[in-house]
N, C-alpha and C. Protein backbone atom coordinates (compact mmCIF):
# COMPACT_ATOMS: atom_id res chain seq x y z
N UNK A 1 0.83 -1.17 0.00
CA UNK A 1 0.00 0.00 0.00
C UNK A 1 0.88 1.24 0.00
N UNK A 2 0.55 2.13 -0.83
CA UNK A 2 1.23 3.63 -0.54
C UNK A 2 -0.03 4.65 -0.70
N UNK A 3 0.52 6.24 -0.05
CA UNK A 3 -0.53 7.03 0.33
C UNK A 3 0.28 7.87 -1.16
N UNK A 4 -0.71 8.68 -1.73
CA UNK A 4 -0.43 9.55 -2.64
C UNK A 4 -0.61 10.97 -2.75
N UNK A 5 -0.35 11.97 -3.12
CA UNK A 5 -0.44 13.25 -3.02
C UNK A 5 -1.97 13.88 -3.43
N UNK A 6 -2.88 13.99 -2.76
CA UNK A 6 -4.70 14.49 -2.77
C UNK A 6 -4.31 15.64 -3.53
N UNK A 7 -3.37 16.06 -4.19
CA UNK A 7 -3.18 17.42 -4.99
C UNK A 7 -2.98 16.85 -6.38
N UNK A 8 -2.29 15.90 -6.69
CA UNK A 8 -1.66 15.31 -8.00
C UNK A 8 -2.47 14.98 -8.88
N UNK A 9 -2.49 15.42 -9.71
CA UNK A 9 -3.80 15.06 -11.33
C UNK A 9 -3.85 13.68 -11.16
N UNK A 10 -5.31 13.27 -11.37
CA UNK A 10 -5.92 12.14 -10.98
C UNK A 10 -5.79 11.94 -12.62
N UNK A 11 -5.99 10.78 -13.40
CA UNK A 11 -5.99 10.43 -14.67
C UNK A 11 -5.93 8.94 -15.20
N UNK A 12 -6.89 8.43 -14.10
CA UNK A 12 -7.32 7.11 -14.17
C UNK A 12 -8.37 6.93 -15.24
N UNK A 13 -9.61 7.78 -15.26
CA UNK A 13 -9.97 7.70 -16.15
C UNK A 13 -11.02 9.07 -16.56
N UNK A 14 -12.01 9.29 -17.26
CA UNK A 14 -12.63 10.32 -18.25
C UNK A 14 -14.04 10.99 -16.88
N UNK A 15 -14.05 9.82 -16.22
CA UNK A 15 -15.06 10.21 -14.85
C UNK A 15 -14.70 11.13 -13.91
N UNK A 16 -15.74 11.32 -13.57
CA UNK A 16 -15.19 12.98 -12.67
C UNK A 16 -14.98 12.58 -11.25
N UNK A 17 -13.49 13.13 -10.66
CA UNK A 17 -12.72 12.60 -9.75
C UNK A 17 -12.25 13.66 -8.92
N UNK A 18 -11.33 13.24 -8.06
CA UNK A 18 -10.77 14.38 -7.20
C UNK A 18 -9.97 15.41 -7.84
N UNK A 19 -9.41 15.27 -8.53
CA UNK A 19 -8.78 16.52 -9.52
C UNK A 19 -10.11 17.67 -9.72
N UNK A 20 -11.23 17.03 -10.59
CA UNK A 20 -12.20 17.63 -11.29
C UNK A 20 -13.13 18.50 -9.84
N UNK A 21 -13.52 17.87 -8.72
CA UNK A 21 -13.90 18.30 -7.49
C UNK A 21 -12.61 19.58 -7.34
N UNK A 22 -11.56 19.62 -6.91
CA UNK A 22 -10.91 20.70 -6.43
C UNK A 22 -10.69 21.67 -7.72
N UNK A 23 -10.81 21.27 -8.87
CA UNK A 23 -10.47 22.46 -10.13
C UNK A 23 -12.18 23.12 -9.75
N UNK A 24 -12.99 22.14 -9.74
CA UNK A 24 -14.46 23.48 -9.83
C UNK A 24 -14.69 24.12 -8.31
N UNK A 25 -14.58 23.25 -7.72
CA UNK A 25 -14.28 24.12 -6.22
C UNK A 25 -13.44 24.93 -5.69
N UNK A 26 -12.15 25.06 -6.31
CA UNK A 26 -11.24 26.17 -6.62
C UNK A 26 -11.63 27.43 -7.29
N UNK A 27 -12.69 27.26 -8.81
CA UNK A 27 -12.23 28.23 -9.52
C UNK A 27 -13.88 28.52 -9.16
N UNK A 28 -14.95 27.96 -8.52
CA UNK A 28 -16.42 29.09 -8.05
C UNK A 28 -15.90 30.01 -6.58
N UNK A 29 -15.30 29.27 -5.93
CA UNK A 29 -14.86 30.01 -4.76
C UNK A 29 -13.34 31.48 -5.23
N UNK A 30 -12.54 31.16 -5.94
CA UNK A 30 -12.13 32.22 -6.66
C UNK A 30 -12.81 33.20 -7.24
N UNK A 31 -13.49 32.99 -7.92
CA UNK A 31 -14.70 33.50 -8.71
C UNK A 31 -15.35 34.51 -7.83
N UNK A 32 -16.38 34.39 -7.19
CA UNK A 32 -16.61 34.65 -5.70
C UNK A 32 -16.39 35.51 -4.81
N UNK A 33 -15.30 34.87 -4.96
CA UNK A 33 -13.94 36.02 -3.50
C UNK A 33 -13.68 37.48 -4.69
N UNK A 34 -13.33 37.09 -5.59
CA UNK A 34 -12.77 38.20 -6.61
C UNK A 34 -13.70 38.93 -7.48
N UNK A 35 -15.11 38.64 -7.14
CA UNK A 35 -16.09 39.27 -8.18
C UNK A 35 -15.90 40.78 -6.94
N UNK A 36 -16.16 41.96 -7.99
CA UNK A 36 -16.15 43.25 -7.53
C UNK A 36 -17.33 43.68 -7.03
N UNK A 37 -18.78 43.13 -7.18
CA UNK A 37 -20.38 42.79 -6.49
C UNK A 37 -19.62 42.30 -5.35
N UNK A 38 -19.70 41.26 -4.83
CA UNK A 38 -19.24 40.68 -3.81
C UNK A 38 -18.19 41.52 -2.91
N UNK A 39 -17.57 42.04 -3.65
CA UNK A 39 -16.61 42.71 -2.95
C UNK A 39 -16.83 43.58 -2.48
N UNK A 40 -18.08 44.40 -2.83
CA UNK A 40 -18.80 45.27 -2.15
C UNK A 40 -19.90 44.99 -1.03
N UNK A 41 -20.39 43.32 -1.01
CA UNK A 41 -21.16 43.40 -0.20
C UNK A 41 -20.34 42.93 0.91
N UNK A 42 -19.21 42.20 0.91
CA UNK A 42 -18.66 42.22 1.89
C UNK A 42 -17.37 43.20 2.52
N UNK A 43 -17.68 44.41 1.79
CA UNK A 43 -16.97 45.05 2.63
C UNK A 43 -16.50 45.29 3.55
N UNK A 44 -17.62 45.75 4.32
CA UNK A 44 -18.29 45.99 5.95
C UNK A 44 -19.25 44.69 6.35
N UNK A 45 -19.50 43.72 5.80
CA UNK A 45 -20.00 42.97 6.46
C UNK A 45 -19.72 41.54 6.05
N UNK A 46 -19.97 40.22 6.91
CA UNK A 46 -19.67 38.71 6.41
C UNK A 46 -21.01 38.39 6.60
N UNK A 47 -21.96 38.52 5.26
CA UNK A 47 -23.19 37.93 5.10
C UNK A 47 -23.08 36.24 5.23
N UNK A 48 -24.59 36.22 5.91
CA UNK A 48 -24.40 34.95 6.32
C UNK A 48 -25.29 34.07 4.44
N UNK A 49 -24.77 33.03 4.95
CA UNK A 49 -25.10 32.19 3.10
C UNK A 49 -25.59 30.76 3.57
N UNK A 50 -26.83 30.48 2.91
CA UNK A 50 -27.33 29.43 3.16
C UNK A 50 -26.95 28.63 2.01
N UNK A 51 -26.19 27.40 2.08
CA UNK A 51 -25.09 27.14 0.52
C UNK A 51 -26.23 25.30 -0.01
N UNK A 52 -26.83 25.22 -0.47
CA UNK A 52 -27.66 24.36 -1.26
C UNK A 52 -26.93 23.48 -1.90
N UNK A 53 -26.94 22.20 -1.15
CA UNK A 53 -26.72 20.92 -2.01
C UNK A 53 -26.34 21.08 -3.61
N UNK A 54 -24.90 20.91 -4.32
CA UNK A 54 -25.25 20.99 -5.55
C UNK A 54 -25.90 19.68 -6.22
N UNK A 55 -26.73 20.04 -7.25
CA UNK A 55 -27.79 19.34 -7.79
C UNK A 55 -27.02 18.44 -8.69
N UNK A 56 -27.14 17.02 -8.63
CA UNK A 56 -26.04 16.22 -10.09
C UNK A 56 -26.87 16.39 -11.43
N UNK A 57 -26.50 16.81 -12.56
CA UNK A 57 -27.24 16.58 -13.26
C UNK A 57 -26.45 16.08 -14.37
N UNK A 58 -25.74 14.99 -14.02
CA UNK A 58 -24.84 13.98 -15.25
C UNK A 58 -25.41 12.82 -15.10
N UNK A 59 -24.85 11.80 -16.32
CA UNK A 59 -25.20 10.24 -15.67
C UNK A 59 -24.88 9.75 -14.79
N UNK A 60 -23.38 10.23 -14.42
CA UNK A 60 -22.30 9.06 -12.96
C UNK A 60 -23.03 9.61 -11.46
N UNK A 61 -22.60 8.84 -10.98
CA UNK A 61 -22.32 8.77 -9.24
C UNK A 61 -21.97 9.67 -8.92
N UNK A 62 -22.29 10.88 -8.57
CA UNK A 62 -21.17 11.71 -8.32
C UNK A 62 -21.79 12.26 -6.84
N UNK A 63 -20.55 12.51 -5.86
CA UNK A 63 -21.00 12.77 -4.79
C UNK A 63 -20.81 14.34 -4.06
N UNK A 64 -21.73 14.78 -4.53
CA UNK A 64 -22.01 16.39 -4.50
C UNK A 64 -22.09 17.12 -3.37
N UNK A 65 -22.63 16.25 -2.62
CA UNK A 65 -22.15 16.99 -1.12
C UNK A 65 -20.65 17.38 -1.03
N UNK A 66 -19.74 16.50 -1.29
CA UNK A 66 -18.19 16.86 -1.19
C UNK A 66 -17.89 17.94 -1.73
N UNK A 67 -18.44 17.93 -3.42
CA UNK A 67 -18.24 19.33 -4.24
C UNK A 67 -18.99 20.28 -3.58
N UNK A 68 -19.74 20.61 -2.50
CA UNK A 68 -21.04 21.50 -2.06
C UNK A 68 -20.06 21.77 -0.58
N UNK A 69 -19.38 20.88 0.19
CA UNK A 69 -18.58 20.97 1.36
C UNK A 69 -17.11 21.88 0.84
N UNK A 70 -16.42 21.45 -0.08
CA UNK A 70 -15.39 21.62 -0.59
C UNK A 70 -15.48 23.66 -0.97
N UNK A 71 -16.63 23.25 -1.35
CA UNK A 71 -16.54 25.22 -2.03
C UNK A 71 -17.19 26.03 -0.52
N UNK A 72 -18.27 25.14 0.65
CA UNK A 72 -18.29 26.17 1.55
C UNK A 72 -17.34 26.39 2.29
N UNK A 73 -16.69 25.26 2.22
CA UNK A 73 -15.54 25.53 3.33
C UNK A 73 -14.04 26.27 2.73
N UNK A 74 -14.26 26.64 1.31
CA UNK A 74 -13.40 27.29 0.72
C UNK A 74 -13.74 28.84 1.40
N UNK A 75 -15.01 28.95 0.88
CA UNK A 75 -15.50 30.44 1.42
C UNK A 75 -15.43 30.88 2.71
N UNK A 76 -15.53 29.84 3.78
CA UNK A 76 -15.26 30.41 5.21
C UNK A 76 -14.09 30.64 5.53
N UNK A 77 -13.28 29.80 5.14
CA UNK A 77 -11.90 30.01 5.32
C UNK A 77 -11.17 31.58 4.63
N UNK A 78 -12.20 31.97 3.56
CA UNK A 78 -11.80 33.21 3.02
C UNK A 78 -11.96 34.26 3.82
N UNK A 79 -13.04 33.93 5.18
CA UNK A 79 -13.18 35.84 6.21
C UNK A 79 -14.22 36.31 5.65
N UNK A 80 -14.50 36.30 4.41
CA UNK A 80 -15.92 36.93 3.72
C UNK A 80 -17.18 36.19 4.27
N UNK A 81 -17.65 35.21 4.57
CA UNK A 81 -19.12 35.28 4.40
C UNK A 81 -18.91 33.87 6.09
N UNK A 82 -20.63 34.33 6.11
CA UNK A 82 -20.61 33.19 7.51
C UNK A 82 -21.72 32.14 6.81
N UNK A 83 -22.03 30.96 7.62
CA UNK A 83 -22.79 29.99 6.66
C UNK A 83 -23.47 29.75 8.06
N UNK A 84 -24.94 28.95 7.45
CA UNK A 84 -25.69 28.38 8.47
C UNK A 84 -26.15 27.14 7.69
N UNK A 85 -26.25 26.25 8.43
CA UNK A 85 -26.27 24.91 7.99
C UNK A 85 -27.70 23.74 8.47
N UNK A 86 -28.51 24.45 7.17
CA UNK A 86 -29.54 23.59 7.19
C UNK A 86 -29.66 22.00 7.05
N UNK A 87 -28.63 21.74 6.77
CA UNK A 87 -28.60 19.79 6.94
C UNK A 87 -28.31 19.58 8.46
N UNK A 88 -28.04 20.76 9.40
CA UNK A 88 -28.38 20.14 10.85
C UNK A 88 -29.54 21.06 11.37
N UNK A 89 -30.44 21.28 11.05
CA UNK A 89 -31.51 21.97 11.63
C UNK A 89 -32.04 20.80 12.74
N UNK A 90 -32.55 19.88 11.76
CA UNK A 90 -32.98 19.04 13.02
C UNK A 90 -32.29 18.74 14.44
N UNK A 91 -31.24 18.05 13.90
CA UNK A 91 -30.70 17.96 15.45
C UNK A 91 -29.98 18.88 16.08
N UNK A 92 -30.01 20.14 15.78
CA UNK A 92 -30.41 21.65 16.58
C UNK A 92 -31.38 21.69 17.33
N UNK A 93 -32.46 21.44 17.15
CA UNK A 93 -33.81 21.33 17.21
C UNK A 93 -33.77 20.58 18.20
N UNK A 94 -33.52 19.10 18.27
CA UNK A 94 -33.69 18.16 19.28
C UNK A 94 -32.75 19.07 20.54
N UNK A 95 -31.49 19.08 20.26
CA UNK A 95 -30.45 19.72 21.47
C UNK A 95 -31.66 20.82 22.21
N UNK A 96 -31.91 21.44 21.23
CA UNK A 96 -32.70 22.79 22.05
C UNK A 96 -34.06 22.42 23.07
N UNK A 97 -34.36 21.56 22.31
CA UNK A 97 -35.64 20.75 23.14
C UNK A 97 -35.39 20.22 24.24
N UNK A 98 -33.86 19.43 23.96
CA UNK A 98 -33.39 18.52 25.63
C UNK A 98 -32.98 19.62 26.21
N UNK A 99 -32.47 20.37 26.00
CA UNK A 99 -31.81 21.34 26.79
C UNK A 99 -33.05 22.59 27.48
N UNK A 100 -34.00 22.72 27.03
CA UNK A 100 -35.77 23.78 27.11
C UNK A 100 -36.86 22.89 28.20
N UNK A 101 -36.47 21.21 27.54
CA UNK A 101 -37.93 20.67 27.90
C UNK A 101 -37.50 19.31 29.15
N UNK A 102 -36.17 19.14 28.96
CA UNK A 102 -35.78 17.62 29.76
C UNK A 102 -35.73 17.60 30.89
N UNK A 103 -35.26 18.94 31.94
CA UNK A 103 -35.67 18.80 33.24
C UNK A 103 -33.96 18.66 33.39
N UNK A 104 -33.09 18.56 32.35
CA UNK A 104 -31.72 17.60 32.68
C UNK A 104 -30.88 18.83 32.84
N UNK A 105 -31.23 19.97 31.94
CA UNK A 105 -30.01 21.08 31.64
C UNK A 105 -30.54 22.30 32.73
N UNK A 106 -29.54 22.72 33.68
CA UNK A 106 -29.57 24.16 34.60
C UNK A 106 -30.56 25.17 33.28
N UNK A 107 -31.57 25.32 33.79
CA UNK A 107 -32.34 26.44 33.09
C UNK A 107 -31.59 28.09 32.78
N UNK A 108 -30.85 28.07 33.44
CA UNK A 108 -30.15 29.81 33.72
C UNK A 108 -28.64 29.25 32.04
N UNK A 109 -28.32 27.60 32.22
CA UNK A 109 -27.57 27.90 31.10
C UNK A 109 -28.22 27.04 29.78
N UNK A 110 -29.54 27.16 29.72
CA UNK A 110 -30.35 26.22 28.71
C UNK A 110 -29.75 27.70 27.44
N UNK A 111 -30.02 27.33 26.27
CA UNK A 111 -29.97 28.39 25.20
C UNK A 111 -31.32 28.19 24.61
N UNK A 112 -32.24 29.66 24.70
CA UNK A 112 -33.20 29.34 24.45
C UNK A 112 -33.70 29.36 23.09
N UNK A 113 -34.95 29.13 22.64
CA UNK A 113 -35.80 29.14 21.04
C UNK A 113 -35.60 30.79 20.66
N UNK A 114 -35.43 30.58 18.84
CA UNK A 114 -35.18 31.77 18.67
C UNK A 114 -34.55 32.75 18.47
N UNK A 115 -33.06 32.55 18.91
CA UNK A 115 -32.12 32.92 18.69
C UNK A 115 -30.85 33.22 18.05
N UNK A 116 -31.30 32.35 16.93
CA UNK A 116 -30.41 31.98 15.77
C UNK A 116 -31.02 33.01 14.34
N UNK A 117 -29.85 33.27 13.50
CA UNK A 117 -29.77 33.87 12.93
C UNK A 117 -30.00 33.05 11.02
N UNK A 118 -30.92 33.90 10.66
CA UNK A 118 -31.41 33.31 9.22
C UNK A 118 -30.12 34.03 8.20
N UNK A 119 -30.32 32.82 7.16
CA UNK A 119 -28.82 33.56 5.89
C UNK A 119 -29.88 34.63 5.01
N UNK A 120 -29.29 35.33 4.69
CA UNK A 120 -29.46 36.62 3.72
C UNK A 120 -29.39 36.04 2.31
N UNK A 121 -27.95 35.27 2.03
CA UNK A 121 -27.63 34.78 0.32
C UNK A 121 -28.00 33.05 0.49
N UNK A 122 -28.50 32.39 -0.59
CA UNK A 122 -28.26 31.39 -1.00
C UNK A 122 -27.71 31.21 -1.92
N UNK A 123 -26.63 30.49 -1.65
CA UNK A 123 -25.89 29.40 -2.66
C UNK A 123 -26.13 28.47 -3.19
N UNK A 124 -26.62 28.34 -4.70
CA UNK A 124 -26.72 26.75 -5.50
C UNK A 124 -26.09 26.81 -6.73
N UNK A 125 -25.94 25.90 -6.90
CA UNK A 125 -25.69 25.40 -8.04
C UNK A 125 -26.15 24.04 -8.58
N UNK A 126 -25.18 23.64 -10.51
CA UNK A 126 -25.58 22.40 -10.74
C UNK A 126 -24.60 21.78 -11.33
N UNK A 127 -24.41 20.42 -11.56
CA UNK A 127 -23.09 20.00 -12.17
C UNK A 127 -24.15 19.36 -13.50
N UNK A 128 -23.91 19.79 -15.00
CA UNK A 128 -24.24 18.72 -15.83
C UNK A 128 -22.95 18.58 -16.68
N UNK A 129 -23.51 17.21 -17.65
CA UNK A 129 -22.62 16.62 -18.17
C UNK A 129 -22.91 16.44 -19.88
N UNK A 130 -22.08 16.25 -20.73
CA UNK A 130 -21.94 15.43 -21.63
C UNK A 130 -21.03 14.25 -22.38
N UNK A 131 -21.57 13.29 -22.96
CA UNK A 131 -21.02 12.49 -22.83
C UNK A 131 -21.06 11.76 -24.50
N UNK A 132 -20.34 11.73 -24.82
CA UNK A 132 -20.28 11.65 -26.35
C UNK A 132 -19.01 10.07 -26.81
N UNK A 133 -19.26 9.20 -27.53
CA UNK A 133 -18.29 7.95 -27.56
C UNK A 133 -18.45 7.69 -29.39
N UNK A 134 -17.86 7.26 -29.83
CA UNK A 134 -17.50 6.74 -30.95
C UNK A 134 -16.59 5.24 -30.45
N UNK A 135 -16.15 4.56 -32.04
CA UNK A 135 -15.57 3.31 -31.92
C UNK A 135 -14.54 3.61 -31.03
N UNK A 136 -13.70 4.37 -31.33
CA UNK A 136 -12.24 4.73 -30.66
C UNK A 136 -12.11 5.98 -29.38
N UNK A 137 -12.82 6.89 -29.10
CA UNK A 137 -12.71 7.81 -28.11
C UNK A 137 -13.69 8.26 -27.21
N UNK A 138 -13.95 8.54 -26.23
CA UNK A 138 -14.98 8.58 -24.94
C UNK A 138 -14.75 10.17 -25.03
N UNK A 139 -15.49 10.85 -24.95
CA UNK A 139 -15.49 12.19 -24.87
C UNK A 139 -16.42 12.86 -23.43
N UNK A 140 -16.01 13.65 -22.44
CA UNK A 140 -16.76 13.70 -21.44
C UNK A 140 -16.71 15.32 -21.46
N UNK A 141 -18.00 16.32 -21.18
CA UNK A 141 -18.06 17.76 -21.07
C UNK A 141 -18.55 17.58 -19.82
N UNK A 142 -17.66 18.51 -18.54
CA UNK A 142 -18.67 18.99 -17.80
C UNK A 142 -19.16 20.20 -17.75
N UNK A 143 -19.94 20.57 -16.87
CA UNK A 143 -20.39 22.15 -16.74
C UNK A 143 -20.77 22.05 -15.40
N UNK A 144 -20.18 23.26 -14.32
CA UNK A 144 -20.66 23.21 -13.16
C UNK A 144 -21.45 24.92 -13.33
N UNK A 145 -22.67 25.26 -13.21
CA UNK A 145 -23.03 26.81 -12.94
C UNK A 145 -23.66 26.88 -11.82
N UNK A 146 -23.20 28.30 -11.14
CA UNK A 146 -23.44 28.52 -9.31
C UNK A 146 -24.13 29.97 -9.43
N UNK A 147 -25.14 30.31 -8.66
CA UNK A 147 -25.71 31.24 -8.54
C UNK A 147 -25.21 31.63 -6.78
N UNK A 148 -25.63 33.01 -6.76
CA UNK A 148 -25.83 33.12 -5.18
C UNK A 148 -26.93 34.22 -5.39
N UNK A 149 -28.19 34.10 -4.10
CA UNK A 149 -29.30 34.87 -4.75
C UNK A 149 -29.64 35.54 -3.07
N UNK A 150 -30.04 36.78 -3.52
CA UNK A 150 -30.10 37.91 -2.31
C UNK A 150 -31.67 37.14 -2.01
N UNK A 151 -31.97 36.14 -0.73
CA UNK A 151 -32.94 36.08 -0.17
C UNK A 151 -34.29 36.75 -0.13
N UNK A 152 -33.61 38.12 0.39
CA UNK A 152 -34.51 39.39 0.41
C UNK A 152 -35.17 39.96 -0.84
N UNK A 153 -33.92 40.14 -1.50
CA UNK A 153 -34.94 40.68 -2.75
C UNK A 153 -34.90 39.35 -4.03
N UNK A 154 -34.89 38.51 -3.98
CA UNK A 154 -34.71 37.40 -4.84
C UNK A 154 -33.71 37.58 -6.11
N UNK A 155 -32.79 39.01 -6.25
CA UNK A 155 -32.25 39.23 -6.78
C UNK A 155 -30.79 37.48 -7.24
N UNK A 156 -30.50 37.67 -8.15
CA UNK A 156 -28.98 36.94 -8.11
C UNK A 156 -28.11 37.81 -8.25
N UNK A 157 -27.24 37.70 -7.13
CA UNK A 157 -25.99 39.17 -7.56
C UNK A 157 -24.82 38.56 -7.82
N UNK A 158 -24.58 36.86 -8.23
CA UNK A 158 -23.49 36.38 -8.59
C UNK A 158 -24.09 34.96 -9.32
N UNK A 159 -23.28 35.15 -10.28
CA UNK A 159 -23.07 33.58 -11.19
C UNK A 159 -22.12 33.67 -11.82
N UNK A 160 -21.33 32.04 -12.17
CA UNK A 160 -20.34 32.32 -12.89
C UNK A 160 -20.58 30.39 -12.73
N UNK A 161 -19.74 29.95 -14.14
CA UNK A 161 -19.25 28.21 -14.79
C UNK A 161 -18.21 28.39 -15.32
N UNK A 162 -17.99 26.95 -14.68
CA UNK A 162 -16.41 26.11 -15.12
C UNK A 162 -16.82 25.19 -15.90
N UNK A 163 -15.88 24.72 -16.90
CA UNK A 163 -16.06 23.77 -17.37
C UNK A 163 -14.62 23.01 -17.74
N UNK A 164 -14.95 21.71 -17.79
CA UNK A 164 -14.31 20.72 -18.11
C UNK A 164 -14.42 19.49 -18.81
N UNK A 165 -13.44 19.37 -19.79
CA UNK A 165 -13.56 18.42 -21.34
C UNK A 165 -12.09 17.73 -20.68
N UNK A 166 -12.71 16.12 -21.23
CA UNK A 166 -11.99 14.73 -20.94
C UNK A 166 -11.88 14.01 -22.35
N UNK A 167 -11.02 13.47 -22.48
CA UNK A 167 -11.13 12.91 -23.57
C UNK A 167 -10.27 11.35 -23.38
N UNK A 168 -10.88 10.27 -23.15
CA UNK A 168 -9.65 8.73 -23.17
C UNK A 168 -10.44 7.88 -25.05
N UNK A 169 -8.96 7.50 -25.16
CA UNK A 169 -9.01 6.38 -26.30
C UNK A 169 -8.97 5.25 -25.76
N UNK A 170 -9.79 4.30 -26.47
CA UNK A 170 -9.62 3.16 -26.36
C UNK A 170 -8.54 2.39 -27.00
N UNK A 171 -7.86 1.57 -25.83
CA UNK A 171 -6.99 0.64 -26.65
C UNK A 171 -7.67 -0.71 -27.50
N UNK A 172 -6.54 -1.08 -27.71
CA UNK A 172 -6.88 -2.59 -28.48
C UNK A 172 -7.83 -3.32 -27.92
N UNK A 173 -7.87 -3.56 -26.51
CA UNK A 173 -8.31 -4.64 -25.64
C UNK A 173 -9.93 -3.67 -25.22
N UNK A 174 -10.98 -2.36 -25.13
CA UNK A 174 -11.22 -1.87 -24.44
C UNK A 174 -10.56 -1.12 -23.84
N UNK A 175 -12.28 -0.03 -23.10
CA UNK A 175 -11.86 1.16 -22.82
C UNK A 175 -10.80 1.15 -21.08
């Protein structure tokens, strides 16, 4: 067994891999940080961003939460924006309940209902694909496009896509 470098071009094959995850999660969070909109809304402030599952819309497996983890946690780490994280609402919810209703938690340090703060921007996006083959070559297009949309006024004050083209030949034996 050996461990390998999580940075090093992946090029096993035309499917979208860890290379393809950090090139689009690199270049929406670049994108982002460096748009001159953005740069104005976070001037004076780190709006909070409610960041939305990206949506798969290729044929493969692809596991989008990682690409959806990968770009929020690009952005926090940038100082610009704060996130709130609706895939744990619920068990927020429960904590607040044991801690309000159980009889178990000192009431003076319970944290009560209410108190939490709603995001201003949502973040989504989508990953699609194309996928094109002849006798001899596999041809793969992706397209990732990301919106971020002012809550309040339903405005979008950012979008921007990456894309990425694969191409493997088949040998003698198969692809």
């Amino acid at each position: 067994m050996s461990y390998g470098d999580p940075q090093e071009v992946e090029t096993v094959d035309v499917a979208f891999g860890s290379t393809d995850l950090q090139k689009i999660a690199g270049e929406m969070t670049d994108s982002m940080i460096s748009s001159p909109l953005l740069a104005e809304i976070t001037a004076n402030n780190r709006p909070i961003v409610f960041v939305e599952r990206i949506k798969n819309k290729t044929t493969e497996h692809i596991d989008t939460e990682s690409v959806t983890d990968s770009i929020s946690t690009k952005l926090l780490q940038s100082g610009k924006f704060r996130f709130v994280d609706m895939s744990r609402v619920n068990e927020v919810r429960e904590q607040l309940d044991f801690q309000n209703d159980g009889g178990l938690v000192d009431p003076s340090k319970a944290i009560a209902f209410g108190q939490q703060v709603g995001a201003e921007y949502m973040l989504y996006g989508n990953l699609a694909s194309i996928v094109k083959t002849n006798k001899k070559t596999k041809d793969v297009y992706y397209k990732m496009t990301m919106r971020l949309m002012d809550l309040k006024t339903g405005l979008v004050e950012w979008a921007d896509e990456t894309e990425i083209r694969k191409a493997e030949t088949k040998s003698t034996f198969g692809w």
